[in-house]
C-alpha atoms as a PDB file:
ATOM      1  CA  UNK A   1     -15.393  -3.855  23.030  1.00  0.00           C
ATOM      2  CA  UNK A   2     -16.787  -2.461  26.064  1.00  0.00           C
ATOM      3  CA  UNK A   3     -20.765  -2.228  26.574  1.00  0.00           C
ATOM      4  CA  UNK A   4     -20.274   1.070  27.911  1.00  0.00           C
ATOM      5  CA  UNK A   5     -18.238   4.364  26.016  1.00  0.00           C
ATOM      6  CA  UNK A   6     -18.423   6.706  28.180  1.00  0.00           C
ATOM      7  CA  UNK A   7     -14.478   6.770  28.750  1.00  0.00           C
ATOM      8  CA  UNK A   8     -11.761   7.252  26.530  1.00  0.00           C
ATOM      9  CA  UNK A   9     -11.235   3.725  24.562  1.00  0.00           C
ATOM     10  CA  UNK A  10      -7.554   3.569  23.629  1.00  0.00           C
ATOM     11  CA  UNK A  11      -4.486   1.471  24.250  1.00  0.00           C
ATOM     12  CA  UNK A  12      -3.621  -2.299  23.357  1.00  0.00           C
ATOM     13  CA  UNK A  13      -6.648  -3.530  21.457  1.00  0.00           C
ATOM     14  CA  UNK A  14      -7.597  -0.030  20.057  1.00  0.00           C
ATOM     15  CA  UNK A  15      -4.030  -0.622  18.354  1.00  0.00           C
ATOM     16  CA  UNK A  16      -5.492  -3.712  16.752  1.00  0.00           C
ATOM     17  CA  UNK A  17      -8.065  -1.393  15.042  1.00  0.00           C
ATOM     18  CA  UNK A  18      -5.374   0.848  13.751  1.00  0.00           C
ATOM     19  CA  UNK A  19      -3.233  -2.040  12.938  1.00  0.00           C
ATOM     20  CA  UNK A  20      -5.650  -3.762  10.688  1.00  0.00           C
ATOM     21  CA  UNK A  21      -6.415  -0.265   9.416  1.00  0.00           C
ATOM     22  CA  UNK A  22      -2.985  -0.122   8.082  1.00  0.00           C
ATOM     23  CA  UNK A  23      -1.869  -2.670   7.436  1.00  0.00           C
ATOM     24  CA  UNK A  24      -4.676  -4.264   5.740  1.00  0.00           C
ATOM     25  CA  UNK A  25      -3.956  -2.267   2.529  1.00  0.00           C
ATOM     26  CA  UNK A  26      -3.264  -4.975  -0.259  1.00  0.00           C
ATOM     27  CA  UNK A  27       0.266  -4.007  -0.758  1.00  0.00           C
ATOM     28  CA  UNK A  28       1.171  -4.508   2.750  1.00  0.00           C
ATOM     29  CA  UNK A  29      -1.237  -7.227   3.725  1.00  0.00           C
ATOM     30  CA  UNK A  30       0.181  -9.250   0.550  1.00  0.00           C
ATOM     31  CA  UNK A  31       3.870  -8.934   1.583  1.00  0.00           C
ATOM     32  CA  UNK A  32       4.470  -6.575  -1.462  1.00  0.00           C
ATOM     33  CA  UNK A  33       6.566  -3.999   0.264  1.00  0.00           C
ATOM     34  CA  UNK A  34       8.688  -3.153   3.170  1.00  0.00           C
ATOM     35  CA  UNK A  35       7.540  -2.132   6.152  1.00  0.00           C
ATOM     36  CA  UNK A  36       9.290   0.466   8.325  1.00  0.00           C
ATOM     37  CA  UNK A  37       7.544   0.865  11.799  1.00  0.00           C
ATOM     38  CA  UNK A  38       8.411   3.131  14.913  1.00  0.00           C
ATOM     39  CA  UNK A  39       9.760   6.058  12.339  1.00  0.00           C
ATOM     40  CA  UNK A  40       8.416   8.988  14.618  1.00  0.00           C
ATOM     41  CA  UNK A  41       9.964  11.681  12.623  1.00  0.00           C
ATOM     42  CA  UNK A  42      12.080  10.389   9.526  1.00  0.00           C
ATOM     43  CA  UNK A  43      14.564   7.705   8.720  1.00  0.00           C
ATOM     44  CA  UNK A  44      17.452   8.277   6.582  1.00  0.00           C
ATOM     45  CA  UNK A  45      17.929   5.360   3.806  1.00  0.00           C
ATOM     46  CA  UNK A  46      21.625   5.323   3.177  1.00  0.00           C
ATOM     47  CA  UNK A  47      22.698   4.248  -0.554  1.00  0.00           C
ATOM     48  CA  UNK A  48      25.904   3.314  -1.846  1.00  0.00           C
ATOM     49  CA  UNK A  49      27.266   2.802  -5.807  1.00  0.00           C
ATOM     50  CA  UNK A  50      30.558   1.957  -7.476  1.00  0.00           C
ATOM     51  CA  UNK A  51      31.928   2.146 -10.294  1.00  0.00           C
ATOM     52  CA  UNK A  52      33.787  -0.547 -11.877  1.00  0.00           C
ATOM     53  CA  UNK A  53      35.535  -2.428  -9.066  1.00  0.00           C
ATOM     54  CA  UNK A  54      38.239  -4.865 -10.945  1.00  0.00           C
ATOM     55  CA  UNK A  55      41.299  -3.791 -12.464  1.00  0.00           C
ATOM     56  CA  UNK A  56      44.499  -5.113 -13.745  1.00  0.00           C
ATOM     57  CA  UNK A  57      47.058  -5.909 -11.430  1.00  0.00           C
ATOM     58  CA  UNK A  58      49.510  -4.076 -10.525  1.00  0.00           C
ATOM     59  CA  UNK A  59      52.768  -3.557  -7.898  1.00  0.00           C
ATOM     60  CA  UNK A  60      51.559  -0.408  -6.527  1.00  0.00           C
ATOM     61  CA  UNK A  61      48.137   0.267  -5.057  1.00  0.00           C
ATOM     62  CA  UNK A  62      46.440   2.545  -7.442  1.00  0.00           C
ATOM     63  CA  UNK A  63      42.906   3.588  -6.284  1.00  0.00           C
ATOM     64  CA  UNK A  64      41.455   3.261  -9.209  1.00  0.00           C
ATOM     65  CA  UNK A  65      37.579   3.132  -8.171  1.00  0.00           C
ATOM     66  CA  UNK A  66      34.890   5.664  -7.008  1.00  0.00           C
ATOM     67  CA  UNK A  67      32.285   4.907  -4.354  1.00  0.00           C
ATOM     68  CA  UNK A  68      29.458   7.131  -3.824  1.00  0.00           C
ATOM     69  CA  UNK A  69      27.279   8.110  -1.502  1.00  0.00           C
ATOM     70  CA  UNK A  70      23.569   9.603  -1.628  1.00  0.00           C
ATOM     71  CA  UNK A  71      20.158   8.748   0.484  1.00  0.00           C
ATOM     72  CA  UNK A  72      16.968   8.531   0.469  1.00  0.00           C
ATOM     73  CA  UNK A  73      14.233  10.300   3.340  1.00  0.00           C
ATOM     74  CA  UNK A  74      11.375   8.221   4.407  1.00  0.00           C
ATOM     75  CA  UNK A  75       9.125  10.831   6.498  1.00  0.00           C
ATOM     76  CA  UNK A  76       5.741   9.774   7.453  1.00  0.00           C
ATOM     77  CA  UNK A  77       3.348  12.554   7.554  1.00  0.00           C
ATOM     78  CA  UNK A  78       0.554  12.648   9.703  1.00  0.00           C
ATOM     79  CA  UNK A  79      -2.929  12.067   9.352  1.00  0.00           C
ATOM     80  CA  UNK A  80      -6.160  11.782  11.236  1.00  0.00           C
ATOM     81  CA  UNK A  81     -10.083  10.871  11.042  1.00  0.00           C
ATOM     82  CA  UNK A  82     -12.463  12.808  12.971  1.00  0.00           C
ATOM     83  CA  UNK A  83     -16.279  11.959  13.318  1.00  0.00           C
ATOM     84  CA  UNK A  84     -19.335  12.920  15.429  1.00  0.00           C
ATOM     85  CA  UNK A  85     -22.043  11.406  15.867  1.00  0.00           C
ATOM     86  CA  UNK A  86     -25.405  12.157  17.978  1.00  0.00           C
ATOM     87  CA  UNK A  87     -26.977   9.437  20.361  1.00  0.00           C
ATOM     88  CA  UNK A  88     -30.381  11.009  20.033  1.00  0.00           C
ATOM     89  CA  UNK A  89     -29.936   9.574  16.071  1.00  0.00           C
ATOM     90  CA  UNK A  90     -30.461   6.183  17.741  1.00  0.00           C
ATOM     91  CA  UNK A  91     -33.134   6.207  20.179  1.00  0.00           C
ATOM     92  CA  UNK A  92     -35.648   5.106  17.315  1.00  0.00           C
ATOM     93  CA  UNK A  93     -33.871   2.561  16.013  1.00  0.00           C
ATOM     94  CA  UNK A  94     -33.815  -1.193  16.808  1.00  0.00           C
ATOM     95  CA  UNK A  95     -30.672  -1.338  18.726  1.00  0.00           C
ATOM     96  CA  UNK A  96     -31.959   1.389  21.244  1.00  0.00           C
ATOM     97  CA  UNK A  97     -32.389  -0.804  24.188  1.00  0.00           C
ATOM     98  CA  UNK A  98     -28.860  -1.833  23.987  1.00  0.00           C
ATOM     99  CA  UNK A  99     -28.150   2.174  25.120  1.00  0.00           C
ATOM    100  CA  UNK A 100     -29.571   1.616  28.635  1.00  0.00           C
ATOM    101  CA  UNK A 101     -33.001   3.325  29.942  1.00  0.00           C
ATOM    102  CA  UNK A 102     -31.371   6.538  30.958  1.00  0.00           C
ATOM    103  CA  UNK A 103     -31.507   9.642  29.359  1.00  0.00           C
ATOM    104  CA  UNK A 104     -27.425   9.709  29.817  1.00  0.00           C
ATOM    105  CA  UNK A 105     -27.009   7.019  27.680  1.00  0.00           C
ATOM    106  CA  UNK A 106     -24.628   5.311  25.460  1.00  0.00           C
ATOM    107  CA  UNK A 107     -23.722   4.424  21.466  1.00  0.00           C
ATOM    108  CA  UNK A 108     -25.205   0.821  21.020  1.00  0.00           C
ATOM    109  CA  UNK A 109     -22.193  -0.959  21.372  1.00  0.00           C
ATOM    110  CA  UNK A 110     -22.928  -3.410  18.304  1.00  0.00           C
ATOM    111  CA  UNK A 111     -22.852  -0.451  16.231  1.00  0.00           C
ATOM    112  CA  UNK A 112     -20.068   1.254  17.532  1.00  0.00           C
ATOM    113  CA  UNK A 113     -17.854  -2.181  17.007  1.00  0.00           C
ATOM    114  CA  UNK A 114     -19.193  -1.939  13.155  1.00  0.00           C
ATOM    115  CA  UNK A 115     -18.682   1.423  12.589  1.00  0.00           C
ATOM    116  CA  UNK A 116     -14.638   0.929  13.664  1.00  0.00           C
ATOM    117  CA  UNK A 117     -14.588  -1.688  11.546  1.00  0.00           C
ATOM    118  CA  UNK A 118     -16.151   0.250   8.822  1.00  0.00           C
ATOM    119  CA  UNK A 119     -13.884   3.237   9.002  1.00  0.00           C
ATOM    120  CA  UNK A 120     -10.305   0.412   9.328  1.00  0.00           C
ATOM    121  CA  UNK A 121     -11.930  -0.488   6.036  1.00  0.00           C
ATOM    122  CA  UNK A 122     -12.224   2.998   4.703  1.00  0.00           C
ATOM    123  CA  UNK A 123      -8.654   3.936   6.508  1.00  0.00           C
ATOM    124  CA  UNK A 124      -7.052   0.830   4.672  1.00  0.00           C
ATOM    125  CA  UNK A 125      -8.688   1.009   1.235  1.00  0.00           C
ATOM    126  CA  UNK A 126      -7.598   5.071   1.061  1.00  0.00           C
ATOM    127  CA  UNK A 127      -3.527   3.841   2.243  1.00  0.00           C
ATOM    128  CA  UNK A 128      -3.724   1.773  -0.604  1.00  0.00           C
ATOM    129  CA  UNK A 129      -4.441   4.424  -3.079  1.00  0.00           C
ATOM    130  CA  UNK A 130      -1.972   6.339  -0.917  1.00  0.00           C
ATOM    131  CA  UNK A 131       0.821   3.758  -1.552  1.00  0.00           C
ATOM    132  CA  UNK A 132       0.541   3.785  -5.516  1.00  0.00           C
ATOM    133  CA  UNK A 133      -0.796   6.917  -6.413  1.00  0.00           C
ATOM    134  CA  UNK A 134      -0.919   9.451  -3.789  1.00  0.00           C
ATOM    135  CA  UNK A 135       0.219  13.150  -3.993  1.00  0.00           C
ATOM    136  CA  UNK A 136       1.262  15.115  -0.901  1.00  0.00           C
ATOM    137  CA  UNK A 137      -0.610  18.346  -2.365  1.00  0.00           C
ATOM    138  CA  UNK A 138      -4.168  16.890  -2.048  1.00  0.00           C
ATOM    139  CA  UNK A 139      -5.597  16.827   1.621  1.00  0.00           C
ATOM    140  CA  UNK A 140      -5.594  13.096   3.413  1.00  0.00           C
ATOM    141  CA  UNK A 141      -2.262  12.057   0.815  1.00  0.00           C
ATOM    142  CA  UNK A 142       1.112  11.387   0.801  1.00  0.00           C
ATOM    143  CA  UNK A 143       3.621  11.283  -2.477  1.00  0.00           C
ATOM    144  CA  UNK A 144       2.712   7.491  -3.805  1.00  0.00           C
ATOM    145  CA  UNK A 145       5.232   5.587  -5.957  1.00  0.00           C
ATOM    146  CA  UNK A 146       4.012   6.741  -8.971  1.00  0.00           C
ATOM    147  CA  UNK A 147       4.775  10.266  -8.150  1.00  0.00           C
ATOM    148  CA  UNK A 148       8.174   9.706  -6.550  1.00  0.00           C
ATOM    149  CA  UNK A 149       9.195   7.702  -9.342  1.00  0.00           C
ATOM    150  CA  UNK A 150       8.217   9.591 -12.131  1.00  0.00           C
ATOM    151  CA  UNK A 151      10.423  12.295 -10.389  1.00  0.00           C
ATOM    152  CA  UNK A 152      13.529  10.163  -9.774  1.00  0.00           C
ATOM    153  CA  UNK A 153      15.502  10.751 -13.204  1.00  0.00           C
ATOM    154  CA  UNK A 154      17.360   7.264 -12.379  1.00  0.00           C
ATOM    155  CA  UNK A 155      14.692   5.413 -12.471  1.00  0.00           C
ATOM    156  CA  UNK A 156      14.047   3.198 -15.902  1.00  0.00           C
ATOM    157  CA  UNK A 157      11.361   4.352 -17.686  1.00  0.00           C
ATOM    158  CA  UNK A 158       9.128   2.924 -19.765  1.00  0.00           C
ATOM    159  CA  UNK A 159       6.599   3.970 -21.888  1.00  0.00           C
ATOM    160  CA  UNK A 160       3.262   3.120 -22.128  1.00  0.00           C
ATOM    161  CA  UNK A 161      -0.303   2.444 -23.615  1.00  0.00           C
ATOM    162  CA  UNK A 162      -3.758   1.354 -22.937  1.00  0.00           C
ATOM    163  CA  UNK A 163      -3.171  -2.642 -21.960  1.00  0.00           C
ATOM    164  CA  UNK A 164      -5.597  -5.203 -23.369  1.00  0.00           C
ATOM    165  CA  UNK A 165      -5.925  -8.482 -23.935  1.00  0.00           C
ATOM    166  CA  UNK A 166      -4.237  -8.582 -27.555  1.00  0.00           C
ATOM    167  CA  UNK A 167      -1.175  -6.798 -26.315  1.00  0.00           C
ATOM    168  CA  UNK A 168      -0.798  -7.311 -22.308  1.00  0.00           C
ATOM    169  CA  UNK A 169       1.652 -10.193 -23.430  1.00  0.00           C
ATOM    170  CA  UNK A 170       4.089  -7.348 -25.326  1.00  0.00           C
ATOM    171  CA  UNK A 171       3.763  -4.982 -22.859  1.00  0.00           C
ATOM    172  CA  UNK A 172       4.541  -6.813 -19.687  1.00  0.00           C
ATOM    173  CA  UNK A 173       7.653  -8.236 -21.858  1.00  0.00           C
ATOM    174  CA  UNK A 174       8.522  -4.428 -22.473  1.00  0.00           C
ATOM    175  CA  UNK A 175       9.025  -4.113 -18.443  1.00  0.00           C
ATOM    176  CA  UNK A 176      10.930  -7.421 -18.303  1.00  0.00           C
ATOM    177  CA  UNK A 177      13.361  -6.859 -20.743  1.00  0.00           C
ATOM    178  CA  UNK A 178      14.016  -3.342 -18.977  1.00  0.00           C
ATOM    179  CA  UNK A 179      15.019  -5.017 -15.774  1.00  0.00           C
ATOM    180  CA  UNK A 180      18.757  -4.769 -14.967  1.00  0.00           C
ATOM    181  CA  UNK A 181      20.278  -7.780 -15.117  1.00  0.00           C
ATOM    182  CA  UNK A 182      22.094  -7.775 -11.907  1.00  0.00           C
ATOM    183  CA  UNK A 183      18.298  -7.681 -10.390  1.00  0.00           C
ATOM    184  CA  UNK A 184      16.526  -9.682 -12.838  1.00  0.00           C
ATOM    185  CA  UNK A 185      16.079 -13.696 -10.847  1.00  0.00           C
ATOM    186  CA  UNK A 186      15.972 -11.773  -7.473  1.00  0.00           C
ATOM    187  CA  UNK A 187      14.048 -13.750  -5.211  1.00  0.00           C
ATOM    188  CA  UNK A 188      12.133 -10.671  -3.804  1.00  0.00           C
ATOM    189  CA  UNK A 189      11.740  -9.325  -7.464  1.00  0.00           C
ATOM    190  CA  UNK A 190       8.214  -8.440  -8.325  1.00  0.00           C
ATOM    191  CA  UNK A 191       6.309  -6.631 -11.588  1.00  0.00           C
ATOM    192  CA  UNK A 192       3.905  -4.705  -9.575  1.00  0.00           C
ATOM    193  CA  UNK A 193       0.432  -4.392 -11.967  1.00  0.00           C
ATOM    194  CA  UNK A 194      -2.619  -2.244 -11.767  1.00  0.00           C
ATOM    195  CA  UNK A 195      -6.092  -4.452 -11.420  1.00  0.00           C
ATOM    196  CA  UNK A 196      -6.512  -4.047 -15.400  1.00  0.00           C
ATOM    197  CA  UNK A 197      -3.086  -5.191 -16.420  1.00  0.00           C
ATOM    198  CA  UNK A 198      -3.960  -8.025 -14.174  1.00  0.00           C
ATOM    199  CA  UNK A 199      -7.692  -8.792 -15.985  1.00  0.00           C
ATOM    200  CA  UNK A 200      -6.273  -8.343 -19.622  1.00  0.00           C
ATOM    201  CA  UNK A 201      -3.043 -11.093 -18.648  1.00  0.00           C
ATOM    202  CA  UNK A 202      -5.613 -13.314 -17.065  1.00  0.00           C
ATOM    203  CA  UNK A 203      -8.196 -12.649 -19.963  1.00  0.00           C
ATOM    204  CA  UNK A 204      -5.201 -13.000 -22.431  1.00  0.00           C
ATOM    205  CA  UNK A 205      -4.014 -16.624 -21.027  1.00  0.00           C
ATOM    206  CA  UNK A 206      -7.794 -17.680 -21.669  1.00  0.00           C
ATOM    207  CA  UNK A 207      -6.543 -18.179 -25.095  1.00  0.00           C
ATOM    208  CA  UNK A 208      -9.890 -17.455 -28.112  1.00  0.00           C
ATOM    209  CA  UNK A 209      -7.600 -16.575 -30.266  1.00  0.00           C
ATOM    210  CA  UNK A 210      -8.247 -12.613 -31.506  1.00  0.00           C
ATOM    211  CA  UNK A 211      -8.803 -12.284 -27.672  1.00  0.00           C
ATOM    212  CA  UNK A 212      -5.756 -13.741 -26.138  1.00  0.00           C
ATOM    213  CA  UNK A 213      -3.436 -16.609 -26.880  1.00  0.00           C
ATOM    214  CA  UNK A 214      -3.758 -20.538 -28.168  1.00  0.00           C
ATOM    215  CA  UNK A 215      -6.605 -21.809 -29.092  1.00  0.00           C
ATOM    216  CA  UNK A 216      -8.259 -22.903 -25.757  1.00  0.00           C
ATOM    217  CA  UNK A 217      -5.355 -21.181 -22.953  1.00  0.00           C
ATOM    218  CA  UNK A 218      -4.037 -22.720 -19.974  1.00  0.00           C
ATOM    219  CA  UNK A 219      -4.086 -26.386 -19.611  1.00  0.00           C
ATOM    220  CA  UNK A 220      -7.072 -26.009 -22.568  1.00  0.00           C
ATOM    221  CA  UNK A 221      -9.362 -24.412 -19.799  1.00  0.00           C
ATOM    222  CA  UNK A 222     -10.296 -21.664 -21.892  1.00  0.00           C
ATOM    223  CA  UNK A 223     -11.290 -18.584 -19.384  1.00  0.00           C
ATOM    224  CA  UNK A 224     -12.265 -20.879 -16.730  1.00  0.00           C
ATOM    225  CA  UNK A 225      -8.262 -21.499 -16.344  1.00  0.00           C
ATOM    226  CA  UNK A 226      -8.100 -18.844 -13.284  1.00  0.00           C
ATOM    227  CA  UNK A 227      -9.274 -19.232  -9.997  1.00  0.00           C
ATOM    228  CA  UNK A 228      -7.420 -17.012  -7.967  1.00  0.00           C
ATOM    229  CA  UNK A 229      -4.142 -17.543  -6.946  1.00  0.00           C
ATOM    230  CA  UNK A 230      -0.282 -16.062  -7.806  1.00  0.00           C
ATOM    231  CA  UNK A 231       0.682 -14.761 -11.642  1.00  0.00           C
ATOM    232  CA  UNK A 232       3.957 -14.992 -12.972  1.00  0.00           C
ATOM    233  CA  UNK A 233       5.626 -13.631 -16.479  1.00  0.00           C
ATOM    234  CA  UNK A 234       8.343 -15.048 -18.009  1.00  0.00           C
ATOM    235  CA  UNK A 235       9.808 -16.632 -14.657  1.00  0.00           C
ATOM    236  CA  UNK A 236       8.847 -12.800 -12.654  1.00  0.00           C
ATOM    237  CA  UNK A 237       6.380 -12.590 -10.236  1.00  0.00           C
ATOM    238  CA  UNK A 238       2.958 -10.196 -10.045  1.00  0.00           C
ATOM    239  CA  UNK A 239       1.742  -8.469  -7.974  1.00  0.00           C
ATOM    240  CA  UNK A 240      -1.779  -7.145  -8.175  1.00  0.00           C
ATOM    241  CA  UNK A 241      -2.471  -3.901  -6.721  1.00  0.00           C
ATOM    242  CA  UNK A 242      -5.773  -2.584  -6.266  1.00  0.00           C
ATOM    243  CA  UNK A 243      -4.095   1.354  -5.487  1.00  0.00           C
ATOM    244  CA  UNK A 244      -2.670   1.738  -8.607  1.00  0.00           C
ATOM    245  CA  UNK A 245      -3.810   3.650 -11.674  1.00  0.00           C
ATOM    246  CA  UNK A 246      -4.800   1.612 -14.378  1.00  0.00           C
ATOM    247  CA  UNK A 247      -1.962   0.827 -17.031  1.00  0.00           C
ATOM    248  CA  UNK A 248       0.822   1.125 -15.106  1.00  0.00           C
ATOM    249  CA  UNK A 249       3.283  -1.354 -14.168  1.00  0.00           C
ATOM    250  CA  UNK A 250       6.282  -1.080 -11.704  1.00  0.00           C
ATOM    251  CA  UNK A 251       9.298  -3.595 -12.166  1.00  0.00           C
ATOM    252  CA  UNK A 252      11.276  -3.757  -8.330  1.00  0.00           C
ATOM    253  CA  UNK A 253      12.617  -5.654  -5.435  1.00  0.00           C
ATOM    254  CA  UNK A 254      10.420  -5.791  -1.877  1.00  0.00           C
ATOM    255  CA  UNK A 255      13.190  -4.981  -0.178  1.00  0.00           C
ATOM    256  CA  UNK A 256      13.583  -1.794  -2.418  1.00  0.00           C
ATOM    257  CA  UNK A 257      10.269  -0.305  -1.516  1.00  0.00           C
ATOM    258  CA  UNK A 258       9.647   0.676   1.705  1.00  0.00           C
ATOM    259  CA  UNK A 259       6.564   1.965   3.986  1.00  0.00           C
ATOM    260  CA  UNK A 260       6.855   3.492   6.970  1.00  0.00           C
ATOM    261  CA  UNK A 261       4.833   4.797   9.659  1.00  0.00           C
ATOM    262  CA  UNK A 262       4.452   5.361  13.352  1.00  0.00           C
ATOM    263  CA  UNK A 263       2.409   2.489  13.670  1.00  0.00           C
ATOM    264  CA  UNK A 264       3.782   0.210  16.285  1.00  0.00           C
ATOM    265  CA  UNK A 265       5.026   2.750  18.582  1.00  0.00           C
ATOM    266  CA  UNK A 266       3.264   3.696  21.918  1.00  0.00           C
ATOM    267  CA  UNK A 267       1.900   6.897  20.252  1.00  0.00           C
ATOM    268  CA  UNK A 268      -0.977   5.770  18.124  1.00  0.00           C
ATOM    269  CA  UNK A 269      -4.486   5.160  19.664  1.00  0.00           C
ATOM    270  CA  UNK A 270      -7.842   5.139  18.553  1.00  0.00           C
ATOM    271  CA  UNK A 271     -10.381   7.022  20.915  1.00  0.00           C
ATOM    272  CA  UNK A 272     -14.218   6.804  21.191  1.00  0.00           C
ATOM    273  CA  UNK A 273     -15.536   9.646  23.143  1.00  0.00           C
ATOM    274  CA  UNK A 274     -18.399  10.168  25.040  1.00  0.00           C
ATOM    275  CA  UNK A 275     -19.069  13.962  24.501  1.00  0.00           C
ATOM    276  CA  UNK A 276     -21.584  13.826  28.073  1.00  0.00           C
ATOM    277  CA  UNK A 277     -19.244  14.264  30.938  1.00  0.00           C
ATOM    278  CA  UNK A 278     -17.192  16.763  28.894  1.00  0.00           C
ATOM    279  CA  UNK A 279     -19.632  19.193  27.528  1.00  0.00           C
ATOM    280  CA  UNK A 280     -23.374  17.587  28.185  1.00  0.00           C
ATOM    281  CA  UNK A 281     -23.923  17.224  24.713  1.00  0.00           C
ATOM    282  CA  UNK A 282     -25.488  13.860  23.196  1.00  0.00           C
ATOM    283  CA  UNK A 283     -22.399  13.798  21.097  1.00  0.00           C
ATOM    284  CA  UNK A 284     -19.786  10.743  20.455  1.00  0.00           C
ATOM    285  CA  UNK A 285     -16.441  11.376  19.097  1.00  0.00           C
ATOM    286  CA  UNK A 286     -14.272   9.069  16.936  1.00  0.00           C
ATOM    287  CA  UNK A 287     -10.874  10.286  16.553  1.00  0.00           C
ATOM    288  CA  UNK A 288      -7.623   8.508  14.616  1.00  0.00           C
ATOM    289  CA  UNK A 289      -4.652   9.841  14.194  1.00  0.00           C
ATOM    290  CA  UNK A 290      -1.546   7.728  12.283  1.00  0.00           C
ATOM    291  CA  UNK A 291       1.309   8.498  10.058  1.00  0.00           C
ATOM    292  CA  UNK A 292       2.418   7.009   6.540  1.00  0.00           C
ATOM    293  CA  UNK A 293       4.519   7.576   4.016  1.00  0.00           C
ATOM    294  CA  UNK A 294       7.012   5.371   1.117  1.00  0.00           C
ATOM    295  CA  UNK A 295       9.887   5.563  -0.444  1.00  0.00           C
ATOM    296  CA  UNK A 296      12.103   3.919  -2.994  1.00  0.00           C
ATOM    297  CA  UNK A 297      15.385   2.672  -2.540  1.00  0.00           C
ATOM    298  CA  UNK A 298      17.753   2.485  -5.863  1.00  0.00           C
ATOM    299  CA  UNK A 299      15.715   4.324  -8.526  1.00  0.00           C
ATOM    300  CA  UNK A 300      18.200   2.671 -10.738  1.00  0.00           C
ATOM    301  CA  UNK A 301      16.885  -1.020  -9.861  1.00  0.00           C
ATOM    302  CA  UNK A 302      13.404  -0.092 -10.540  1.00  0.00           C
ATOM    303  CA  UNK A 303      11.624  -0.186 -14.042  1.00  0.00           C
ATOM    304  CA  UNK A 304       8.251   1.866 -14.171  1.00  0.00           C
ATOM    305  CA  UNK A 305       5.611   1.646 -17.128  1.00  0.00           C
ATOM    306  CA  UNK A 306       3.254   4.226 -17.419  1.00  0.00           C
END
């Protein structure tokens, strides 16, 4: 970053500090959806169905099948972050000589690189809630999956319960034995889980007994078995996400959940303004503006406990 802020910072590498605001969400940074860049309005998800496709033979062509049509919208809406701060804040502090001996000086530019960093953070961690359980009627949201699924009367639903240890094993095979089978053994299949499901199956696989399964779990490790690393149930890969509510679980294909946003398009910039040419103040700007949204594919392919 510059030593100086007293022009408009934006371009190429303030799109890295958008980027890794983003995209640094665990879904997205974990490969656990699809991402749909460059959508500057909306893109239109086409979907097709048929019915059964194989008949008995006959001379005569006889069309005997139905094929049917629908789609699905993914429209990023758009977002910002707007913050002001005051130089005169920092003339006392310990990074003041870094502002320059003028009274028209500048942000320290250690600080200013931090507090980017600090709001990508922020910007990331809130996209993730955003993904999994966001609703469009509350003010810096978007509809998350758990809102557009619940309203999609094709999707497989199943119901829920608090998950612990002693019955994490039952309820995760509730989801798998809900999965269709022309998408169960995908390779991009996934159970998405919520952070507790993903404590009580680790907790569970410690073994103890009352507290989980066999007498000493994995490999006779007890609960030192787990050290990080991927989860699987009954041949189906999780997926731990740290945006979604607790207790929920979401049965799908990556390639049938989608994210999209205006991110990688020449329109998105990140600006740190210097308030002193434009109005004399002591004043520095930080403004973001970015656009996000998902969408599901085939609610019929997609099994969600809650």
């Amino acid at each position: 970053m510059a030593t100086s802020i007293t022009t408009t910072y934006a371009g190429e590498f303030a799109g890295k500090y958008i980027s890794a605001a983003l995209l640094s969400a665990d879904t997205i940074e974990g490969g656990g959806i699809t991402v749909k860049p460059n959508v500057k309005f909306k893109e239109v998800m086409k979907t097709l169905s048929t019915n059964a496709l194989v008949k008995d033979a006959a001379c005569d062509f006889a069309d005997q099948s139905t094929v049917t049509l629908a789609e699905r919208v993914l429209q990023p809406e758009e977002f910002q972050v707007n913050l002001e701060l005051c130089k005169k804040d920092f003339h006392n502090d310990w990074e003041a000589v870094q502002m320059g001996y003028s009274a028209f000086d500048s942000l320290p530019p250690s600080f200013a690189d931090f507090l980017i960093g600090h709001i990508a953070a922020k910007v990331a961690q809130k996209t993730e809630e955003n993904i999994w359980q966001g609703a469009t009627a509350n003010a810096g949201e978007f509809d998350g999956f758990t809102a557009l699924l619940a309203a999609d009367a094709t999707v497989i639903d199943v119901v829920g319960t608090t998950v612990t240890a002693a019955n994490v094993i039952d309820e995760l095979g509730k989801v798998v034995d809900a999965i269709p089978t022309s998408v169960y053994g995908k390779e991009d299949l996934y159970i998405y889980v919520s952070q507790s499901i993903a404590r009580a199956y680790v907790r569970a696989l410690g073994g103890f007994g009352a507290s989980g399964l066999g007498a000493n779990g994995v490999n006779n490790a007890g609960t030192t078995w787990f050290n990080g690393g991927d989860l699987a149930f009954d041949g189906v890969k999780l997926f731990v996400c740290s945006g979604m509510p607790d207790d929920n679980m979401v049965a799908a294909q990556k390639s049938n959940l989608f994210f999209g946003t205006g991110l990688l398009s020449d329109h998105n910039e990140v600006k740190l303004i210097d308030m002193a040419d434009l109005d004399g103040s002591q004043n520095v700007r930080i403004v973001m503006r970015f656009t996000s949204a998902v969408q599901h594919g085939i609610g019929a392919d997609i099994v969600y406990y809650s």
